[in-house]
C-alpha atoms as a PDB file:
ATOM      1  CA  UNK A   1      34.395 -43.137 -99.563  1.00  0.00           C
ATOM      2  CA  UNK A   2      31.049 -42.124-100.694  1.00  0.00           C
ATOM      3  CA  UNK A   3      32.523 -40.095-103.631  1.00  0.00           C
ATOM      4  CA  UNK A   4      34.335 -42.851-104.801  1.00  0.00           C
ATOM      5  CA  UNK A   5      31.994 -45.601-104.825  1.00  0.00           C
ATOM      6  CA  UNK A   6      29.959 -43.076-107.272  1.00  0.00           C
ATOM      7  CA  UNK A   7      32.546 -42.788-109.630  1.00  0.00           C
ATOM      8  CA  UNK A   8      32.810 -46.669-109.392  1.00  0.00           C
ATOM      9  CA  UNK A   9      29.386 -46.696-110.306  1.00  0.00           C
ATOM     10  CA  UNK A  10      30.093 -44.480-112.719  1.00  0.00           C
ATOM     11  CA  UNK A  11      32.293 -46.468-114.630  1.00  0.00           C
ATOM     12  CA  UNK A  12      30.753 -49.439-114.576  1.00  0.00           C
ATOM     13  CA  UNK A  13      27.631 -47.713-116.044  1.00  0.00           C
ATOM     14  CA  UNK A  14      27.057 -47.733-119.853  1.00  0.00           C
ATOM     15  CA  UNK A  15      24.891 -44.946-121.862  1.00  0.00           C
ATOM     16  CA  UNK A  16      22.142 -46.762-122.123  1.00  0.00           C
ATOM     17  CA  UNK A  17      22.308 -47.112-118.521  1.00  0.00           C
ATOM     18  CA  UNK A  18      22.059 -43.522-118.122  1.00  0.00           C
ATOM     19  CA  UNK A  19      19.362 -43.189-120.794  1.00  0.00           C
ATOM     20  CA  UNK A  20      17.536 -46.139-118.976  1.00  0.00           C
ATOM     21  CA  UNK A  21      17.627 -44.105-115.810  1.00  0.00           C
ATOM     22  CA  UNK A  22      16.744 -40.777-117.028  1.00  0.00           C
ATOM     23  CA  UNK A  23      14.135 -42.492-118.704  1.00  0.00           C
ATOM     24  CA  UNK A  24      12.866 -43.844-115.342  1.00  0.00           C
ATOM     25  CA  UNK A  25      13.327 -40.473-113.298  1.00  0.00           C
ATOM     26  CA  UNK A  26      11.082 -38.677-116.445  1.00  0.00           C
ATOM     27  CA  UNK A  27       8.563 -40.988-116.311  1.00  0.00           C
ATOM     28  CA  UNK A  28       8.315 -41.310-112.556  1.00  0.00           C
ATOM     29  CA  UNK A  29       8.360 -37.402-112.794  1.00  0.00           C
ATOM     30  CA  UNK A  30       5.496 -37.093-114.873  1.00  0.00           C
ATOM     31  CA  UNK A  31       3.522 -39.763-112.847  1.00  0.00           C
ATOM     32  CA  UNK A  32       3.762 -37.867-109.756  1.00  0.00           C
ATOM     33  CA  UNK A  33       2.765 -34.672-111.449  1.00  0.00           C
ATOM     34  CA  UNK A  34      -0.415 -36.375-112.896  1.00  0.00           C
ATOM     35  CA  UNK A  35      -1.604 -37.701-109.659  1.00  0.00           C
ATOM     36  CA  UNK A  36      -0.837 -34.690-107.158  1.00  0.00           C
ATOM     37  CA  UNK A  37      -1.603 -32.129-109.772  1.00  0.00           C
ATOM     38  CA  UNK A  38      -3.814 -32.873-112.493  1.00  0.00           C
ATOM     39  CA  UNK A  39      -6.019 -35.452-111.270  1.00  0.00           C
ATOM     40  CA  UNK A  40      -7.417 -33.196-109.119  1.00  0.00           C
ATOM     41  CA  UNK A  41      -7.922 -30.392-110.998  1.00  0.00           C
ATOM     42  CA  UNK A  42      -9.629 -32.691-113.476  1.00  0.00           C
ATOM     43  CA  UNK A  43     -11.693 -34.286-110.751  1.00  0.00           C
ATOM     44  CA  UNK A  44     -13.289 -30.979-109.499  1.00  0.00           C
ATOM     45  CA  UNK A  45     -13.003 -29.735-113.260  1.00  0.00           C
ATOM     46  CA  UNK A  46     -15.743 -32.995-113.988  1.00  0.00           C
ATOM     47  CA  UNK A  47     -17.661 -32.477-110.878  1.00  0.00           C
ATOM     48  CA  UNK A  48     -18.314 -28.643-112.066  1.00  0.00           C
ATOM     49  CA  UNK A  49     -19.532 -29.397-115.755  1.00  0.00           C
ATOM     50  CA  UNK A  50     -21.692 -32.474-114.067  1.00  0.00           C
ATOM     51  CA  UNK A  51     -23.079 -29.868-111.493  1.00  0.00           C
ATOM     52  CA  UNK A  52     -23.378 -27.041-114.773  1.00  0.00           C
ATOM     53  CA  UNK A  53     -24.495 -29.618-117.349  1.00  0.00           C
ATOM     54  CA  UNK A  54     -28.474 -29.116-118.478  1.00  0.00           C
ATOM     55  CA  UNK A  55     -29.536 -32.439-116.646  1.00  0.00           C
ATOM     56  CA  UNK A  56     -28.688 -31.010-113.351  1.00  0.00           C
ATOM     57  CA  UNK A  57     -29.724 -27.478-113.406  1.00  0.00           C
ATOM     58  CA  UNK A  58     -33.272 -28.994-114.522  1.00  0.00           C
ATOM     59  CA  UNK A  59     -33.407 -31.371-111.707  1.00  0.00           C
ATOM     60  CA  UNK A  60     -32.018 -28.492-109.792  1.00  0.00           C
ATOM     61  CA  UNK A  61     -34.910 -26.749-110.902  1.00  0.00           C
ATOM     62  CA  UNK A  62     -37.191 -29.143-110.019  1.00  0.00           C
ATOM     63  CA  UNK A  63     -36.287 -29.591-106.350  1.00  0.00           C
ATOM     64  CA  UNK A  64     -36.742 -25.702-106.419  1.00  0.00           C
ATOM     65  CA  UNK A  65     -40.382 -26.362-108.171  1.00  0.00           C
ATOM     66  CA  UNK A  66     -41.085 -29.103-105.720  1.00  0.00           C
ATOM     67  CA  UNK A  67     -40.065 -26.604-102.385  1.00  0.00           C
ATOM     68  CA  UNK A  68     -42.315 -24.074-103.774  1.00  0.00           C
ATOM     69  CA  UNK A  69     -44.984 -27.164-103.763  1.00  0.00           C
ATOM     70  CA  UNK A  70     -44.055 -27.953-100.240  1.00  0.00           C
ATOM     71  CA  UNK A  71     -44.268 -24.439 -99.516  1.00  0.00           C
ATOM     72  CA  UNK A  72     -47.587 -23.565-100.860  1.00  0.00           C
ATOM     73  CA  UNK A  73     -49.026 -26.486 -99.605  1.00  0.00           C
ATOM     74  CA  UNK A  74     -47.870 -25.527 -95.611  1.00  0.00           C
ATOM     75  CA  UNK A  75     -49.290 -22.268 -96.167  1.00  0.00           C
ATOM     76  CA  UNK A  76     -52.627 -24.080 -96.763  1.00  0.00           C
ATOM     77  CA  UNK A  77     -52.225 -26.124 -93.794  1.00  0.00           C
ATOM     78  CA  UNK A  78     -51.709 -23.213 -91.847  1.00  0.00           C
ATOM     79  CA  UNK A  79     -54.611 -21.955 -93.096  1.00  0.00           C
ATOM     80  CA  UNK A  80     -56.826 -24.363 -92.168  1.00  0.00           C
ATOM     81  CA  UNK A  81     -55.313 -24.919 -88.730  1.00  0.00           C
ATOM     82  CA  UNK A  82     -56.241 -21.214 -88.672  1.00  0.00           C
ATOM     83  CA  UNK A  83     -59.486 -21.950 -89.723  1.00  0.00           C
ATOM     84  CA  UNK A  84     -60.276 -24.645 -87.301  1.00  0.00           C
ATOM     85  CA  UNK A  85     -59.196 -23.078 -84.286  1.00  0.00           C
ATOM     86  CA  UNK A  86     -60.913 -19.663 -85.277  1.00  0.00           C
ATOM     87  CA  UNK A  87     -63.991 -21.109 -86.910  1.00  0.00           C
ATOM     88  CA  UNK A  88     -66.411 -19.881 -88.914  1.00  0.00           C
ATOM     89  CA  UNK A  89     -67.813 -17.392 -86.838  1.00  0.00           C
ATOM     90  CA  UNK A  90     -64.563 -16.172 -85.509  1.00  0.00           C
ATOM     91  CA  UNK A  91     -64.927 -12.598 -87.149  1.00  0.00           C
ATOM     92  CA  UNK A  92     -69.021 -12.211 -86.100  1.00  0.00           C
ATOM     93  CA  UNK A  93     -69.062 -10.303 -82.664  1.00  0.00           C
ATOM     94  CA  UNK A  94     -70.221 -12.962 -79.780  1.00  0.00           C
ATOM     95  CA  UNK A  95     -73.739 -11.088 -79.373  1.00  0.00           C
ATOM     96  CA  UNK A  96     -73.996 -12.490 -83.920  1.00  0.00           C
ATOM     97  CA  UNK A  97     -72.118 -15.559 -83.195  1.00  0.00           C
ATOM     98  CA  UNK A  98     -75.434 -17.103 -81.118  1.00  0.00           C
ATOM     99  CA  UNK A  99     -77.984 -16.519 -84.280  1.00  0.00           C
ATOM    100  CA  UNK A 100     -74.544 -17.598 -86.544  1.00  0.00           C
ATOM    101  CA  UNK A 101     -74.110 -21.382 -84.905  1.00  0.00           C
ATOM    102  CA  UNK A 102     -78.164 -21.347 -84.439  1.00  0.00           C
ATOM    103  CA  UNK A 103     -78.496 -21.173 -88.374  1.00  0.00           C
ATOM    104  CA  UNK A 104     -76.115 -23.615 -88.996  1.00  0.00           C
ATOM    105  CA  UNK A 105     -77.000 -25.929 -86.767  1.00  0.00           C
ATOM    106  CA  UNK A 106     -81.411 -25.694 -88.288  1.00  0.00           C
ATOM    107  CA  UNK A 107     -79.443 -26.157 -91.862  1.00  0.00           C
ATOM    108  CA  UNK A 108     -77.706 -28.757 -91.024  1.00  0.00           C
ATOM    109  CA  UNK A 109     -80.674 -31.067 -89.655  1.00  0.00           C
ATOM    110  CA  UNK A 110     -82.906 -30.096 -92.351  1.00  0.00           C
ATOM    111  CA  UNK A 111     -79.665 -31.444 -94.937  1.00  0.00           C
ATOM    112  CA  UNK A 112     -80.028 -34.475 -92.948  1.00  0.00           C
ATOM    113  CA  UNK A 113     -83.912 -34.946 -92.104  1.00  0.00           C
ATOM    114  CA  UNK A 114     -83.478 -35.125 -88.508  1.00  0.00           C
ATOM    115  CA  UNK A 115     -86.153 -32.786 -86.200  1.00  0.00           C
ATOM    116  CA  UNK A 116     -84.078 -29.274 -84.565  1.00  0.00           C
ATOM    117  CA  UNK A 117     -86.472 -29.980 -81.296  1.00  0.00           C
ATOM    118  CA  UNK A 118     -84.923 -26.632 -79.373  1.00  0.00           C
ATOM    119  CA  UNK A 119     -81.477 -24.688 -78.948  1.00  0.00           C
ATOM    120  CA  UNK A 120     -81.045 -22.389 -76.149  1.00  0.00           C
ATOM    121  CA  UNK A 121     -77.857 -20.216 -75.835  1.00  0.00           C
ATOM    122  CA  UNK A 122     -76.145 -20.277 -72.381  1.00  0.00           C
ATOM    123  CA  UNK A 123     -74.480 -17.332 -70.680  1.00  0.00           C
ATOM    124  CA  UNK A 124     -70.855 -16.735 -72.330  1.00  0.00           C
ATOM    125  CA  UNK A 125     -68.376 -17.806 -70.362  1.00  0.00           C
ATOM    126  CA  UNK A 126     -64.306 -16.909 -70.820  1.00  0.00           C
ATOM    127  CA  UNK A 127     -61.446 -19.978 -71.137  1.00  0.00           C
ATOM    128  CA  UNK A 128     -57.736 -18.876 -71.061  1.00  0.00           C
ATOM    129  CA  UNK A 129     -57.973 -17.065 -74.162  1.00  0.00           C
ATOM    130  CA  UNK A 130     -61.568 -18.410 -75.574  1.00  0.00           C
ATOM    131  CA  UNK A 131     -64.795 -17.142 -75.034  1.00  0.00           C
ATOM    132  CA  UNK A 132     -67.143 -19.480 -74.616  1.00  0.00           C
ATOM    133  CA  UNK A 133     -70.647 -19.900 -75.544  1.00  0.00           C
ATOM    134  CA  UNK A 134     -72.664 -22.763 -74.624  1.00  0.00           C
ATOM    135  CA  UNK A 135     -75.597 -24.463 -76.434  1.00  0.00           C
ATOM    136  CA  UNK A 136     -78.055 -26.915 -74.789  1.00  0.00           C
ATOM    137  CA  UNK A 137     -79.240 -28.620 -78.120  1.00  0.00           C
ATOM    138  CA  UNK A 138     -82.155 -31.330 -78.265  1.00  0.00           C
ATOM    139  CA  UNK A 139     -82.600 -32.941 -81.534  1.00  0.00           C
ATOM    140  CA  UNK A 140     -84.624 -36.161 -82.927  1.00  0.00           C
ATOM    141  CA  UNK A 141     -84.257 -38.706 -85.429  1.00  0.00           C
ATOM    142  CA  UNK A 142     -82.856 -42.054 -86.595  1.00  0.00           C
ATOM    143  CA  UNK A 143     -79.867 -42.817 -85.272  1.00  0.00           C
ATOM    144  CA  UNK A 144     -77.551 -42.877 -87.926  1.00  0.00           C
ATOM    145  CA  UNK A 145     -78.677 -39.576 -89.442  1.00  0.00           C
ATOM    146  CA  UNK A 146     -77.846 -37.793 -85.714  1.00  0.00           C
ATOM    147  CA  UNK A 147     -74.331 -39.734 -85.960  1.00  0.00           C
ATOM    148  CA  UNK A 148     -73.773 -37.977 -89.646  1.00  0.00           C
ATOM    149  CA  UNK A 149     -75.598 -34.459 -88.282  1.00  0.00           C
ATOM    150  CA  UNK A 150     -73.013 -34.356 -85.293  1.00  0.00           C
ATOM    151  CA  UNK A 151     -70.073 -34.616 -87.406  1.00  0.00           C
ATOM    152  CA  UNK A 152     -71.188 -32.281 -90.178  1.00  0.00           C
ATOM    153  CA  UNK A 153     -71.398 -29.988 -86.891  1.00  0.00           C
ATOM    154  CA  UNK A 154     -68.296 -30.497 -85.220  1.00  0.00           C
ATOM    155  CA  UNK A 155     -66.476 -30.195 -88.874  1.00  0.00           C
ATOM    156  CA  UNK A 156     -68.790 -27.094 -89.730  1.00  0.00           C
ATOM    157  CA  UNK A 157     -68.989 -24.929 -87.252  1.00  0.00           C
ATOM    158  CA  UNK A 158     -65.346 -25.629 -85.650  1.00  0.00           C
ATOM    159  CA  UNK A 159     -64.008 -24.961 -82.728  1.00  0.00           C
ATOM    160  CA  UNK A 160     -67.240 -26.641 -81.500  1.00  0.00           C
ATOM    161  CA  UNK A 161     -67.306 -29.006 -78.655  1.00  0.00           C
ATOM    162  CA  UNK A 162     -69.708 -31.889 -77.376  1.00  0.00           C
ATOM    163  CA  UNK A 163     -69.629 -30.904 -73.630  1.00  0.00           C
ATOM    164  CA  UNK A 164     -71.890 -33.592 -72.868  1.00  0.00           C
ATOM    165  CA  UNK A 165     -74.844 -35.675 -74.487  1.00  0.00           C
ATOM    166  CA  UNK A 166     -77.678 -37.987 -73.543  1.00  0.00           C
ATOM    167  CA  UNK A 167     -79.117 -40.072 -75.923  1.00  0.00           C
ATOM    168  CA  UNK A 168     -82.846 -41.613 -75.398  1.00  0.00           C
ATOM    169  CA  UNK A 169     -84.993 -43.950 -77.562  1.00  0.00           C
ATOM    170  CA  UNK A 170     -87.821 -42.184 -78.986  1.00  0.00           C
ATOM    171  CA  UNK A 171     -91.004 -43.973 -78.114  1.00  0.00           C
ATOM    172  CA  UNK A 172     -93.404 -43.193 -80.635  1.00  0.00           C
ATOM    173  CA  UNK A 173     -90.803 -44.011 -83.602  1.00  0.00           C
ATOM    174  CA  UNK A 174     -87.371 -46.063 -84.363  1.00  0.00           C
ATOM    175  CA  UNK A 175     -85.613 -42.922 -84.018  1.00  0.00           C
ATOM    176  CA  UNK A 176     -83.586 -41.568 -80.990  1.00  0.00           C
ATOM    177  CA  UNK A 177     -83.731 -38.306 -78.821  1.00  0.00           C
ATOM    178  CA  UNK A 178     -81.035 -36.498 -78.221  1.00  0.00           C
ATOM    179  CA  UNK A 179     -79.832 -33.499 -75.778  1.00  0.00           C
ATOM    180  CA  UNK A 180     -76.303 -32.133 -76.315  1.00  0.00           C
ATOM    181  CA  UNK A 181     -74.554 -29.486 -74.590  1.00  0.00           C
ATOM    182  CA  UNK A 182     -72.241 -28.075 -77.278  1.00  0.00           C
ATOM    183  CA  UNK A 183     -69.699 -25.278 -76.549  1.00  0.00           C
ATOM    184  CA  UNK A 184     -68.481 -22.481 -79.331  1.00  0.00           C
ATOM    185  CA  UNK A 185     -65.309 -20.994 -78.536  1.00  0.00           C
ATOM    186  CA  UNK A 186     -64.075 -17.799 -80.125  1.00  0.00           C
ATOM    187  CA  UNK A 187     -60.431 -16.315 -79.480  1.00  0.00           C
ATOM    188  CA  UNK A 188     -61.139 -13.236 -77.129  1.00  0.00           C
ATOM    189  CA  UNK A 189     -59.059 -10.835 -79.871  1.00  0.00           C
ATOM    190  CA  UNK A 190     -61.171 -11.688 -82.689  1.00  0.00           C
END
């Protein structure tokens, strides 16, 4: 039965019925080879000569210029952590590291025209993997000057620490007295 309806069909069709239909299965044809076969390829074929094209290999090359930026400037940071935990007397042997921190601290009140009244070294002392030195410090001046002197010292002459501190009003001036108790630390394999 199925044979015989087509040749009904058949019949009943006219050439330009067939040429209609051809028509239709050619064009269909070629639709479905543009979208599942060249579309794509064109699509990645764009994407490459976008990713080739001068524009992007320059931006390219400035991400890799700006990494190298963010590189560099980690390495400096590293540095200076370095720095700050080793200090500036972190390659002096402990016996030059007293007269070292004892310098800097007689420069840095006479930047600052505050009185160095005495410094006396303390017995070195060991923390985890520190040693320690401690300095029992008594200086003099106005108070705002000792504020700027004790941050010049704990930026200076890092890793320093303020162990304690008494301040006192000096009686014969405005000024204020003041005893610290500062601690050096220096890695033990320095």
């Amino acid at each position: 039965m199925k044979i015989e309806q087509l040749e009904q069909i058949e019949r009943q069709l006219r050439p330009e019925g067939w040429i209609a239909l051809m028509a239709a299965l050619l064009v269909l044809t070629l639709l479905g080879a543009y979208l599942y076969l060249l579309r794509p390829s064109l699509a990645t074929y764009g994407e490459l000569s976008r990713a080739w094209s001068p524009d992007a290999l320059a931006g390219t090359e400035a991400r890799a210029i700006s990494a190298e930026t963010e590189t560099r400037a980690l390495e400096l940071e590293v540095s200076e952590l370095g720095d700050r935990l080793h200090g500036g007397s972190s390659s002096q042997p402990i016996e030059q590291m007293e007269s070292y921190v004892i310098g800097q601290l007689d420069r840095l009140t006479a930047e600052r025209g505050i009185q160095l009244v005495s410094v006396s070294p303390g017995e070195v002392g060991e923390l985890l993997m520190f040693d320690e030195l401690p300095f029992d410090v008594d200086v003099a001046g106005p108070y705002f000057a000792l504020h700027d002197w004790l941050g010049a010292v704990e930026d200076e002459l890092r890793p320093l620490v303020v162990k304690s501190f008494e301040m006192t009003p000096n009686g014969r001036s405005s000024g204020v007295s003041m005893r610290l108790r500062l601690v050096a630390y220096r890695t033990r394999d320095a």
